[in-house]
C-alpha atoms as a PDB file:
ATOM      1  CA  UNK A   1       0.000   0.000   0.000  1.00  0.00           C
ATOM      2  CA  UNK A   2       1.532   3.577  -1.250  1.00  0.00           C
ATOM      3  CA  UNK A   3       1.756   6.069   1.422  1.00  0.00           C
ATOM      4  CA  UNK A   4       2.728   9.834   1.363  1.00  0.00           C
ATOM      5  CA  UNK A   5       5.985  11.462   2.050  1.00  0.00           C
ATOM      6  CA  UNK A   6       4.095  13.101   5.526  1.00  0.00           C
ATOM      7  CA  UNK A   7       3.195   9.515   6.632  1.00  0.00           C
ATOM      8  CA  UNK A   8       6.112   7.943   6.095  1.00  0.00           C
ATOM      9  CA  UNK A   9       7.981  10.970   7.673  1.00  0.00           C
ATOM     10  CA  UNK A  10       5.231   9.668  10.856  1.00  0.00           C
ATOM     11  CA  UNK A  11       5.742   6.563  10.841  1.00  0.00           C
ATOM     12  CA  UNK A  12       9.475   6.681  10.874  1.00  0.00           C
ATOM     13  CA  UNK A  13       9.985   9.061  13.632  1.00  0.00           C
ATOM     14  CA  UNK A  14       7.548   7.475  15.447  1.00  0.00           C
ATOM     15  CA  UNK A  15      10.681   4.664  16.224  1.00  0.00           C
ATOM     16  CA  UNK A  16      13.746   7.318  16.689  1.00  0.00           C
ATOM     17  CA  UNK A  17      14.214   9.565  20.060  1.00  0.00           C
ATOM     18  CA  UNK A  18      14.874  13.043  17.974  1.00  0.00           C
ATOM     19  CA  UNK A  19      16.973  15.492  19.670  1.00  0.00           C
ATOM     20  CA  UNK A  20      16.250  19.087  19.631  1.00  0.00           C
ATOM     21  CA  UNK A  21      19.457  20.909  18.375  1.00  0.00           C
ATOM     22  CA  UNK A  22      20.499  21.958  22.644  1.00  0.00           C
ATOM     23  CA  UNK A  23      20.268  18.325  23.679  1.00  0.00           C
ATOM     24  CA  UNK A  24      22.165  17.379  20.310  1.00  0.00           C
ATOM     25  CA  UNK A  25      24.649  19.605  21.006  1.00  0.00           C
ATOM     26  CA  UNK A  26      25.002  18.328  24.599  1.00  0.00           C
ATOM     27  CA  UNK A  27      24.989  14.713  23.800  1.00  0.00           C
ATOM     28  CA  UNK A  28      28.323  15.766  21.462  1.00  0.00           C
ATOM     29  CA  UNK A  29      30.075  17.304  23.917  1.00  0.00           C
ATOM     30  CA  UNK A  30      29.765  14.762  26.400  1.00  0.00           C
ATOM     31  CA  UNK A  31      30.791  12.106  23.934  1.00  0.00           C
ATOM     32  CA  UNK A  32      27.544  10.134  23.706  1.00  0.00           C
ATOM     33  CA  UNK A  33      26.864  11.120  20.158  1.00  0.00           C
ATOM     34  CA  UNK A  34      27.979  11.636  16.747  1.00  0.00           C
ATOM     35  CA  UNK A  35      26.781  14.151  14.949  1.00  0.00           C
ATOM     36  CA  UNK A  36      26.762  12.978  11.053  1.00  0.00           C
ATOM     37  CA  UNK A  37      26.146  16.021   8.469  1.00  0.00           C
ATOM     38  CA  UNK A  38      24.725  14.189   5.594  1.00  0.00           C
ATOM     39  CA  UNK A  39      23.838  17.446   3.450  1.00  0.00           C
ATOM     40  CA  UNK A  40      25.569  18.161   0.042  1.00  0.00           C
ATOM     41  CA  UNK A  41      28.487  20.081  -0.700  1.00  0.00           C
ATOM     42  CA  UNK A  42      26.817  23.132  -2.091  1.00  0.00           C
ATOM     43  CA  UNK A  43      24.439  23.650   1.301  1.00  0.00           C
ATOM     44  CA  UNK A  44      27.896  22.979   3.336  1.00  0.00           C
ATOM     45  CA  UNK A  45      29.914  25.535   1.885  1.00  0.00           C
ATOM     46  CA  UNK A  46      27.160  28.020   1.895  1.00  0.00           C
ATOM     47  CA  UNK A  47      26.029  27.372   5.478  1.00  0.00           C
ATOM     48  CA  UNK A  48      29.220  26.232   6.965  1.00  0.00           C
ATOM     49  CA  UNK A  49      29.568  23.329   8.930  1.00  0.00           C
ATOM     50  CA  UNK A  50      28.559  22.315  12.707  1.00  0.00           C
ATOM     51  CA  UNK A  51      32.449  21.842  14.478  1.00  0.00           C
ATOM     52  CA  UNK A  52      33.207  18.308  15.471  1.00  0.00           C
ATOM     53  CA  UNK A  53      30.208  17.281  12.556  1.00  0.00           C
ATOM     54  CA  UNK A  54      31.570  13.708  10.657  1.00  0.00           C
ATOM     55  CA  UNK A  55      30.653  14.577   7.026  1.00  0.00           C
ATOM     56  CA  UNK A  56      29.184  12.151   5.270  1.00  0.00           C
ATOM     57  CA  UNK A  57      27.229  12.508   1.945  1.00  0.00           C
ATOM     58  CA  UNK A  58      23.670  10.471   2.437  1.00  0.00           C
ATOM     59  CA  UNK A  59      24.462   8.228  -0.751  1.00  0.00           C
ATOM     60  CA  UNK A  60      26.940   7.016   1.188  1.00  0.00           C
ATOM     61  CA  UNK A  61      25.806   7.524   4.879  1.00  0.00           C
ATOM     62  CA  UNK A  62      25.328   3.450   5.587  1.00  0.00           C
ATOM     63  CA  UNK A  63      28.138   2.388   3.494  1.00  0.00           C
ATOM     64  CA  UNK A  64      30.180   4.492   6.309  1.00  0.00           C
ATOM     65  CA  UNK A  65      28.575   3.719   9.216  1.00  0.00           C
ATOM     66  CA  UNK A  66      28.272  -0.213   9.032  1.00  0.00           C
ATOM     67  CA  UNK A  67      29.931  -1.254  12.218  1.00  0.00           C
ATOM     68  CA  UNK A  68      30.332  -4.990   9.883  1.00  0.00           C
ATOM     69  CA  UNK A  69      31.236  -3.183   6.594  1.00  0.00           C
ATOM     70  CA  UNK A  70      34.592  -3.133   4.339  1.00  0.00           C
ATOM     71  CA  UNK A  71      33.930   0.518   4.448  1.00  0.00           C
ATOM     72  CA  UNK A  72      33.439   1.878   7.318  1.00  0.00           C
ATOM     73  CA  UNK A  73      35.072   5.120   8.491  1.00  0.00           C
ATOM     74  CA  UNK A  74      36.774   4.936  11.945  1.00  0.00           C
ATOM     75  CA  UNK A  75      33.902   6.245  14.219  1.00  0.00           C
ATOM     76  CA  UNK A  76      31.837   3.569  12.979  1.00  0.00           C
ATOM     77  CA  UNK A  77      32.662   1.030  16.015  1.00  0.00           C
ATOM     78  CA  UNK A  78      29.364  -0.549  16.596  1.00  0.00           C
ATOM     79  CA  UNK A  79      26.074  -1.121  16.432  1.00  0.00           C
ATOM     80  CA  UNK A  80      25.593   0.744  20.147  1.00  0.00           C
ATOM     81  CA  UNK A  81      26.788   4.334  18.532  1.00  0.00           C
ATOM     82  CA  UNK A  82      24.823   7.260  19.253  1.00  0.00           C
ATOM     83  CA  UNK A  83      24.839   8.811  15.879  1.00  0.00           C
ATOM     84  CA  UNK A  84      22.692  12.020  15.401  1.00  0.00           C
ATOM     85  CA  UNK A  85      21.984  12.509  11.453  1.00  0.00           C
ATOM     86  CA  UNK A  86      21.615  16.348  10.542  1.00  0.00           C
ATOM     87  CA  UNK A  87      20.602  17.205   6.898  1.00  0.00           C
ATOM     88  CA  UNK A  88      19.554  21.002   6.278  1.00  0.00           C
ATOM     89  CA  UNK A  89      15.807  21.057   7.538  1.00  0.00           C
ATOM     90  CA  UNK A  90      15.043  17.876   9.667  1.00  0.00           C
ATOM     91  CA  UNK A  91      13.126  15.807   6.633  1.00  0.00           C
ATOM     92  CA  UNK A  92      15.811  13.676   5.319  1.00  0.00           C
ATOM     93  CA  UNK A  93      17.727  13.170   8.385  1.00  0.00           C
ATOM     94  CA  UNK A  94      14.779  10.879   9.535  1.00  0.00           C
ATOM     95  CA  UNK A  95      14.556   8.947   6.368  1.00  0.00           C
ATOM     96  CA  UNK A  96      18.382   8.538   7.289  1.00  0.00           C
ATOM     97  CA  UNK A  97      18.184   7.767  10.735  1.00  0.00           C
ATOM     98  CA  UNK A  98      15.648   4.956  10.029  1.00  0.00           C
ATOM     99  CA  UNK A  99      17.843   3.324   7.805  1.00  0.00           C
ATOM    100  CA  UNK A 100      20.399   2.916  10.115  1.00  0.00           C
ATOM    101  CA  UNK A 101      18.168   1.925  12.675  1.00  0.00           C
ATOM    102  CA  UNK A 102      17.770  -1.157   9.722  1.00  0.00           C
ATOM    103  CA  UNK A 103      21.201  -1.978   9.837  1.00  0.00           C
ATOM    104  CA  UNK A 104      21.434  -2.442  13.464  1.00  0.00           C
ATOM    105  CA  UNK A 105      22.525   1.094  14.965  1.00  0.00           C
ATOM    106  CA  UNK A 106      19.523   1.279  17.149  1.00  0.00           C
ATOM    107  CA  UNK A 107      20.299   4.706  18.748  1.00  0.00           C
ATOM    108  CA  UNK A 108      20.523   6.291  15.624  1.00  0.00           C
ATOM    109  CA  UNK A 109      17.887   9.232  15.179  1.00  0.00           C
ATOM    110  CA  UNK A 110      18.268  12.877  13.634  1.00  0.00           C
ATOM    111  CA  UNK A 111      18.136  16.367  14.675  1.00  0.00           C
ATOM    112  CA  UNK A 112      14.955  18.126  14.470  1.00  0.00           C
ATOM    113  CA  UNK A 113      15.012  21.125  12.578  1.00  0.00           C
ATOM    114  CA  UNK A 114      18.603  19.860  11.202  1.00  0.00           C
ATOM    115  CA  UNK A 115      21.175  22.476  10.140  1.00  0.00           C
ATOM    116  CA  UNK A 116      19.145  25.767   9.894  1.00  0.00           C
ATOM    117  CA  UNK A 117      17.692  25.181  13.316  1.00  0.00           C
ATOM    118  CA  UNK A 118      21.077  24.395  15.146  1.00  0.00           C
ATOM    119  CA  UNK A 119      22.426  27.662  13.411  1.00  0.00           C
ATOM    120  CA  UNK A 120      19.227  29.344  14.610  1.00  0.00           C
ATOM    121  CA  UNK A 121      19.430  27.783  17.905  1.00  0.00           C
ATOM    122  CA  UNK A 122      23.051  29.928  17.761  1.00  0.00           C
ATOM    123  CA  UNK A 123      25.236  26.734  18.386  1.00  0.00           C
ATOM    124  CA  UNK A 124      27.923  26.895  17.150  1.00  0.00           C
ATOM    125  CA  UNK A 125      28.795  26.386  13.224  1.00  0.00           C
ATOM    126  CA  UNK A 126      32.415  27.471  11.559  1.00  0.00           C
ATOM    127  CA  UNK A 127      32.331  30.103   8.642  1.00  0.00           C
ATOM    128  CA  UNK A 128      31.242  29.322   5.252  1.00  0.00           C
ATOM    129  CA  UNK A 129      33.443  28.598   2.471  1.00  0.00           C
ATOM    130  CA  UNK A 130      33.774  31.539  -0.087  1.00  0.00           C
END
């Protein structure tokens, strides 16, 4: 049965814990998260970047964060990780989040309001390329 974007958007974060960007930004500087930036280039260098952010893009987000896979990056050390997934506006991040939740990383979840409300939130994010 088809479904719309809004209630699979629902139904997803209906199974993550979504962090507001304050408690995000706690849970990174305590250790007990990873933030993952999975927006494009283009939205990176125009926004910046949150500091202390892993970038990676979301075609490749579970290729990198497979605790089992042959390409893992280094942060990627099991299937306990606390990894926060921050696109630019909170939608994709989910979509994201609940992937990894499918590959075993069952504290994965996202950041509501991603990137624009972190910035808005005045966290802190480093200065845009160009």
């Amino acid at each position: 049965m088809a479904v719309t974007i809004d209630e699979l958007l629902e139904r997803v974060r209906s199974g993550l814990d979504r962090l507001a960007p304050p408690e995000a930004h706690a849970a990174a500087a305590a250790g007990d998260a990873l933030l993952v930036d999975i927006r494009y280039a283009a939205l990176r260098n125009r926004d910046g970047l949150i500091p202390g952010a892993l970038v990676v893009e979301r075609n490749e987000l579970e290729w990198r964060l497979d605790p089992l896979g042959s390409h893992r990056v280094p942060e990627a050390v099991s299937h306990d990780l606390r990894v926060v997934v921050v696109c630019n506006e909170g939608y994709a991040s989910s979509l994201a989040a609940a992937s990894l939740h499918q590959l075993g990383l069952h504290r994965a979840t996202d950041l509501i309001g991603g990137f624009q409300a972190w910035r808005a939130a005045g966290l802190p994010v480093t200065t845009p390329v160009g």
